[in-house]
N, C-alpha and C. Protein backbone atom coordinates (compact mmCIF):
# COMPACT_ATOMS: atom_id res chain seq x y z
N UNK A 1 49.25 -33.73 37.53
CA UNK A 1 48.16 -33.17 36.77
C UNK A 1 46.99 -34.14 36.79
N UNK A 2 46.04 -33.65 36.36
CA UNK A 2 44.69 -34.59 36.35
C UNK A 2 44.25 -35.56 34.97
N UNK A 3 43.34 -36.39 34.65
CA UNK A 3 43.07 -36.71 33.85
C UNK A 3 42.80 -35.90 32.56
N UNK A 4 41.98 -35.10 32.65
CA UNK A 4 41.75 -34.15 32.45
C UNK A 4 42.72 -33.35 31.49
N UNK A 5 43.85 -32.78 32.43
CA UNK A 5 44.76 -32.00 32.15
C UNK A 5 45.73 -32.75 31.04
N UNK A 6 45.98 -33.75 31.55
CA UNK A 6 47.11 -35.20 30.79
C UNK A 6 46.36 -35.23 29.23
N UNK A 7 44.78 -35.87 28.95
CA UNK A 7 44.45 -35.80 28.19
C UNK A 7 44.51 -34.75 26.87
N UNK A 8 44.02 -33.19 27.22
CA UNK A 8 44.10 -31.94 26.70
C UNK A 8 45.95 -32.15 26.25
N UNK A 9 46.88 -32.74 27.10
CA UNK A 9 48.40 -32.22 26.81
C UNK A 9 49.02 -33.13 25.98
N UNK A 10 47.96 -34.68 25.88
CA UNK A 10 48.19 -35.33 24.90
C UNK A 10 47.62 -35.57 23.66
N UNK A 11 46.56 -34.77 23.71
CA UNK A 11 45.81 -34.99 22.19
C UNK A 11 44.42 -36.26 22.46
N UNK A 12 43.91 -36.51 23.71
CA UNK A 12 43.93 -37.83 23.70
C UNK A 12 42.44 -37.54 24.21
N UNK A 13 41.62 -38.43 24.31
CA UNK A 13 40.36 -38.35 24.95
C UNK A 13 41.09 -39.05 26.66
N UNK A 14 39.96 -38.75 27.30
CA UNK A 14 40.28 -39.13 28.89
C UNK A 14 39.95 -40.61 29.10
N UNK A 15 39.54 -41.28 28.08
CA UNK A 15 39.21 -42.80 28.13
C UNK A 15 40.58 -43.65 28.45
N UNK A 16 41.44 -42.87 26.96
CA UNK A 16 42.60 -43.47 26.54
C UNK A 16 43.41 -43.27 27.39
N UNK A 17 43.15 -42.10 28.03
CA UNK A 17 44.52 -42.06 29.46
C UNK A 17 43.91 -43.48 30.82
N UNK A 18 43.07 -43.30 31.24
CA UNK A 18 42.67 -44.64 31.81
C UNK A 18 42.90 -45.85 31.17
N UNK A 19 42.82 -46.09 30.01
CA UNK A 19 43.74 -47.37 29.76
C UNK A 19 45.17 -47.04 29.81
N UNK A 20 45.48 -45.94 29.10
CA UNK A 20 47.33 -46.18 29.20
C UNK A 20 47.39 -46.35 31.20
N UNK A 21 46.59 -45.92 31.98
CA UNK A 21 47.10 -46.08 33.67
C UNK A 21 47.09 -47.52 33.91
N UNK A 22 45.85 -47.81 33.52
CA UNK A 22 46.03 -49.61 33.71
C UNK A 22 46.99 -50.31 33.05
N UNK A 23 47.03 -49.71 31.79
CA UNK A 23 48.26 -50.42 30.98
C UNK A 23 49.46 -50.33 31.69
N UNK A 24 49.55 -49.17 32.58
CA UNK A 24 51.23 -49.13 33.10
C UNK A 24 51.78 -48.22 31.66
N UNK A 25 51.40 -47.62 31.39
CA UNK A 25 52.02 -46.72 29.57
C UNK A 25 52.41 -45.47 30.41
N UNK A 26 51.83 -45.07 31.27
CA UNK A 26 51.42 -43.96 31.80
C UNK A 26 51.69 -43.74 33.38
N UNK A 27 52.62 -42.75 33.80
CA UNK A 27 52.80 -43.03 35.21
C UNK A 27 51.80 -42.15 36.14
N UNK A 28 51.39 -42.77 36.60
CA UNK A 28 50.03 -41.93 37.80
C UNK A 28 49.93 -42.55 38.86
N UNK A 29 49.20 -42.38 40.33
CA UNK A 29 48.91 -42.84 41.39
C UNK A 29 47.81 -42.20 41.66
N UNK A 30 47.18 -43.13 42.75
CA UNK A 30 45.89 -42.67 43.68
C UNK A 30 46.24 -43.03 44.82
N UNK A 31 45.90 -41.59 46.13
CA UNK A 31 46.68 -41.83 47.29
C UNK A 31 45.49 -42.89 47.64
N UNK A 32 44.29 -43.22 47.71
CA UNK A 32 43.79 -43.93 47.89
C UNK A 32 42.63 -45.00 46.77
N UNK A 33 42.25 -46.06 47.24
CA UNK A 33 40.94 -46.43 45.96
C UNK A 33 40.03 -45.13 45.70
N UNK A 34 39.90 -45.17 44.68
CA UNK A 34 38.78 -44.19 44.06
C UNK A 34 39.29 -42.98 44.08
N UNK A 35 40.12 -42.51 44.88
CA UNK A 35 40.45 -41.32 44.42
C UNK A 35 40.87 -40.71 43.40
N UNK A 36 41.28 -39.50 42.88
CA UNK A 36 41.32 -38.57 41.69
C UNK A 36 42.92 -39.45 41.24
N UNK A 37 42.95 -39.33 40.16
CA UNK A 37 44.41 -40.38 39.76
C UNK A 37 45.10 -38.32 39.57
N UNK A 38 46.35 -39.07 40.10
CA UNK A 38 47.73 -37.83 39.80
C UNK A 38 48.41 -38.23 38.98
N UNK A 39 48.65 -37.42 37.54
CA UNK A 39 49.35 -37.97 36.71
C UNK A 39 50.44 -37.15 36.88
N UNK A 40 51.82 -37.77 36.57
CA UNK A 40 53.24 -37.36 36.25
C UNK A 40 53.59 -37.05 34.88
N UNK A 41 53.45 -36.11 34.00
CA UNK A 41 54.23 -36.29 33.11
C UNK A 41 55.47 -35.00 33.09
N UNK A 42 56.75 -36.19 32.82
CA UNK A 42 57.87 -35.77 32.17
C UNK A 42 58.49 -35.29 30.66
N UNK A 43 59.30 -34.60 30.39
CA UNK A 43 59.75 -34.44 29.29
C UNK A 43 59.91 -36.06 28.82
N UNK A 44 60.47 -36.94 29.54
CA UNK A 44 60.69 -38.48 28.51
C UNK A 44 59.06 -38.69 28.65
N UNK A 45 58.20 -38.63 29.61
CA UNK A 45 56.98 -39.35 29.52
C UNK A 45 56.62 -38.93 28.01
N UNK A 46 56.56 -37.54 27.43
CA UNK A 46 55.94 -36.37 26.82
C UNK A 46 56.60 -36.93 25.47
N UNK A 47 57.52 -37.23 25.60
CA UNK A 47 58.23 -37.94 23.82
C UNK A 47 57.73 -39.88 23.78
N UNK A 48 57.20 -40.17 24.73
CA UNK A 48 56.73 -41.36 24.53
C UNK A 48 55.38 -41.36 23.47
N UNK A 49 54.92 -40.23 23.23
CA UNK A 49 53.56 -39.79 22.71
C UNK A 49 53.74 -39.05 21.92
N UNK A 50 53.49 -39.69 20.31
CA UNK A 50 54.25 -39.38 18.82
C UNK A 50 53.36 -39.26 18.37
N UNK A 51 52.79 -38.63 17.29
CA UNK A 51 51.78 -38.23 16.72
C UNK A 51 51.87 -39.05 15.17
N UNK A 52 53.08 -39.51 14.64
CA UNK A 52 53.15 -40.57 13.52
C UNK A 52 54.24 -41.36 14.37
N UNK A 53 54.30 -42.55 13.69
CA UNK A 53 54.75 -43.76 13.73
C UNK A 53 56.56 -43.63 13.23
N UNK A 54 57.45 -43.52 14.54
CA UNK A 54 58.99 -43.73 13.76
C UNK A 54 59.65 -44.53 13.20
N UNK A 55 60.34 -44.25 12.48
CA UNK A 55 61.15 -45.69 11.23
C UNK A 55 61.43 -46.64 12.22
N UNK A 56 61.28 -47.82 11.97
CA UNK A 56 61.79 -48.84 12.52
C UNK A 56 60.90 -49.27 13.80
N UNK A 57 59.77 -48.48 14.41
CA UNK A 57 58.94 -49.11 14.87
C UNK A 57 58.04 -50.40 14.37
N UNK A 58 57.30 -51.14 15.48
CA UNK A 58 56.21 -52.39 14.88
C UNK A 58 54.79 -52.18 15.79
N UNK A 59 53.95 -52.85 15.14
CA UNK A 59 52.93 -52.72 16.19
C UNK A 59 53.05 -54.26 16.42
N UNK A 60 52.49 -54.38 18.05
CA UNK A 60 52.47 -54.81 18.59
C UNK A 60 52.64 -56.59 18.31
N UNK A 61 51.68 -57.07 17.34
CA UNK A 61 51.66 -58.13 16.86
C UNK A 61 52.75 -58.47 16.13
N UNK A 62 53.19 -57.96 15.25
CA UNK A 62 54.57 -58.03 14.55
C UNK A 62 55.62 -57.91 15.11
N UNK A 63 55.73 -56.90 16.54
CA UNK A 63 56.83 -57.47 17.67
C UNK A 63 56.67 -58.78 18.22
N UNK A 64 56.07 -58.96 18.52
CA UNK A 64 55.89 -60.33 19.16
C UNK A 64 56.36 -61.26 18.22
N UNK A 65 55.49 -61.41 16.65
CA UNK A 65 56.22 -62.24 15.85
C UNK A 65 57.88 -62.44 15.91
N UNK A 66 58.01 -61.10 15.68
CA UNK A 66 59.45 -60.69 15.22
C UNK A 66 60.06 -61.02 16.46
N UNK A 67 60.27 -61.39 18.08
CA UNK A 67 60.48 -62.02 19.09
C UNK A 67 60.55 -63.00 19.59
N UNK A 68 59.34 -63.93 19.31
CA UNK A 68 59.53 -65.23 19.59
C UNK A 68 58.70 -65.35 20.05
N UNK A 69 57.94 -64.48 21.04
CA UNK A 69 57.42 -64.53 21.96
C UNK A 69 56.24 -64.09 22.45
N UNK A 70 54.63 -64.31 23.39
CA UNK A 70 53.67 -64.26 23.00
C UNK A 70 53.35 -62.29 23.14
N UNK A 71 52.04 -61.71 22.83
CA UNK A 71 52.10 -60.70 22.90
C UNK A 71 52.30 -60.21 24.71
N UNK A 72 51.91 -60.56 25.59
CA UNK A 72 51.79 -60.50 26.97
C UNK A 72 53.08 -59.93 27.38
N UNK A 73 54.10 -60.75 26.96
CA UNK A 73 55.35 -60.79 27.56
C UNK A 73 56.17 -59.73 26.70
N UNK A 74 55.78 -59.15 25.46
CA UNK A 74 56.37 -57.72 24.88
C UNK A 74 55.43 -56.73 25.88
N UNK A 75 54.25 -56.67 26.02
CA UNK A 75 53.77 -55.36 26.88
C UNK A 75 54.79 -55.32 28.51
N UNK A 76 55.12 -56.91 28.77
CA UNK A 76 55.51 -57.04 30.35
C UNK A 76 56.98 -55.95 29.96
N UNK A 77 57.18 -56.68 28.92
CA UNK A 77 59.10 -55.75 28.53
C UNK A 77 58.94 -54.66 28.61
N UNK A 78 58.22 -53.66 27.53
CA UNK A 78 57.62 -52.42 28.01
C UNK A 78 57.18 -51.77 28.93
N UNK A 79 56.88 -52.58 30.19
CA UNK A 79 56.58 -51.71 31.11
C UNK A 79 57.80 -51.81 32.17
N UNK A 80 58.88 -53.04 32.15
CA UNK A 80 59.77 -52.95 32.94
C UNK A 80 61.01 -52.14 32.06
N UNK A 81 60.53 -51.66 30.69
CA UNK A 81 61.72 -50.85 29.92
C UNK A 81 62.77 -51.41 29.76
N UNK A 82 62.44 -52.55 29.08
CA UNK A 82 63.44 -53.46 28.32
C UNK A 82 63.61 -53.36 26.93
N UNK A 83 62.39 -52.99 26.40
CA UNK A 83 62.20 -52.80 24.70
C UNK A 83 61.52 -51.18 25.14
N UNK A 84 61.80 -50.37 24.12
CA UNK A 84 61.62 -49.11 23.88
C UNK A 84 60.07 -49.02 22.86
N UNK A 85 59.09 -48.04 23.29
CA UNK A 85 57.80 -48.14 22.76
C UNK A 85 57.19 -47.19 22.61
N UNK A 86 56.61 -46.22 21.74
CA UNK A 86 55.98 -45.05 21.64
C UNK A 86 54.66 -45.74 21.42
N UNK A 87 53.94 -44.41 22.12
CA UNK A 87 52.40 -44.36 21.50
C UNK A 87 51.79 -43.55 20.83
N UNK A 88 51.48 -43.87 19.38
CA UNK A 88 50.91 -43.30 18.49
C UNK A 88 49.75 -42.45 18.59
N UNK A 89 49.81 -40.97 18.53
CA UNK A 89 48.19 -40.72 18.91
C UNK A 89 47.15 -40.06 18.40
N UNK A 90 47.63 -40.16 16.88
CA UNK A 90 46.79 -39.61 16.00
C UNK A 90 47.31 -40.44 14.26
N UNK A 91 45.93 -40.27 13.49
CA UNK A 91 46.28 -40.86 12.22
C UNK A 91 45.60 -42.43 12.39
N UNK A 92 45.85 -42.56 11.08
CA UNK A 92 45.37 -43.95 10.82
C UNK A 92 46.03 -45.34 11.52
N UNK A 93 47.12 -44.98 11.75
CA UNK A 93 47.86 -45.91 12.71
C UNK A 93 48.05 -45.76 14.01
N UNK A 94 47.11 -45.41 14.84
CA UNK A 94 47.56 -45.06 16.47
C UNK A 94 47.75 -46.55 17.15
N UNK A 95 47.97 -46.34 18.08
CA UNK A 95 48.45 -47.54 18.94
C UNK A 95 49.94 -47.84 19.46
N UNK A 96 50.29 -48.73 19.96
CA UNK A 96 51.60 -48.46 20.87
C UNK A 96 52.52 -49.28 19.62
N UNK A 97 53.84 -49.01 19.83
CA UNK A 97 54.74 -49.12 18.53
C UNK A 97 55.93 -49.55 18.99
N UNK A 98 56.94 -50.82 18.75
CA UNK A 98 57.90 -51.23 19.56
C UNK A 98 59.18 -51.08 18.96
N UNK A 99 59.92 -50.65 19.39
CA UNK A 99 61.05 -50.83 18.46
C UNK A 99 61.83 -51.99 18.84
N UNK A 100 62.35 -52.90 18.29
CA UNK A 100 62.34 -54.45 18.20
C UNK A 100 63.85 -54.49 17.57
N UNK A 101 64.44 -53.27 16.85
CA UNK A 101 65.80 -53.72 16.21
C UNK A 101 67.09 -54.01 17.00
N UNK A 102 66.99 -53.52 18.34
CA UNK A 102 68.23 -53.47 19.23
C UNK A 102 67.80 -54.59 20.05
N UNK A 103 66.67 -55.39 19.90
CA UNK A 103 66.06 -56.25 21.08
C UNK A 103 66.65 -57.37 20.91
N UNK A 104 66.89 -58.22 22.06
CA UNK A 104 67.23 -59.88 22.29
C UNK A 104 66.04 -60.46 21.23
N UNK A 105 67.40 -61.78 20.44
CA UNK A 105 66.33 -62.19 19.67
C UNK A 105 65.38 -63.55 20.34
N UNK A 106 64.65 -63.99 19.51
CA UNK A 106 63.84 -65.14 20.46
C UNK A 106 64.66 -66.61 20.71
N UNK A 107 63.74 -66.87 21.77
CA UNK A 107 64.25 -68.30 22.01
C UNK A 107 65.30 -69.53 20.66
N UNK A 108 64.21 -69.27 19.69
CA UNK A 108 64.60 -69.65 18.71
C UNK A 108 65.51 -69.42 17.50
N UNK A 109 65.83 -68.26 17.74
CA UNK A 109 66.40 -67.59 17.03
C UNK A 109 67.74 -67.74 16.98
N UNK A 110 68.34 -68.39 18.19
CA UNK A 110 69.39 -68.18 18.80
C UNK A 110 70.63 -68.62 17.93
């Protein structure tokens, strides 16, 4: 589907889908530079994108606290799907949300 299309199916302006592509939040390709981005979405892509915030989620900074570890390296986990992460996309709290309770604890923690 298109930017466009992705946006309208997520609630989302077409800005926010260009960051979730760069972010890696979002699976899409371009067969070439500049070309039209092809977005994929799946039924799991489609539940990654919550409209409130689920129990036991964190935002972002408070995972990291709650980890050990700096914020960089929770987005890196998230995108290789090591820690589990919704994105919020409406309400006073939008933004990406980690769930941190089943996660390895930090260095320090140990």
């Amino acid at each position: 589907m298109t930017i466009k299309q992705a946006a309208t199916e997520l609630g989302v302006g077409t800005p926010t889908i260009y960051r979730w592509l760069q972010a890696g939040l979002l699976p899409g390709e371009q067969t070439t530079p500049h070309a039209p981005w092809r977005i994929r979405l799946t039924d799991e892509t489609r539940a990654r994108f919550v409209p409130t915030v689920p129990d036991g989620y964190l935002p972002l900074q408070q995972a990291a606290k709650h980890l050990g570890c700096a914020r960089q390296t929770v987005l890196h986990k998230v995108q290789r799907g090591e820690l589990d992460a919704v994105q919020v996309t409406s309400g006073r709290r939008k933004g990406l949300r980690i769930n941190v309770s089943d996660a390895d604890t930090g260095l320090f923690d140990q």
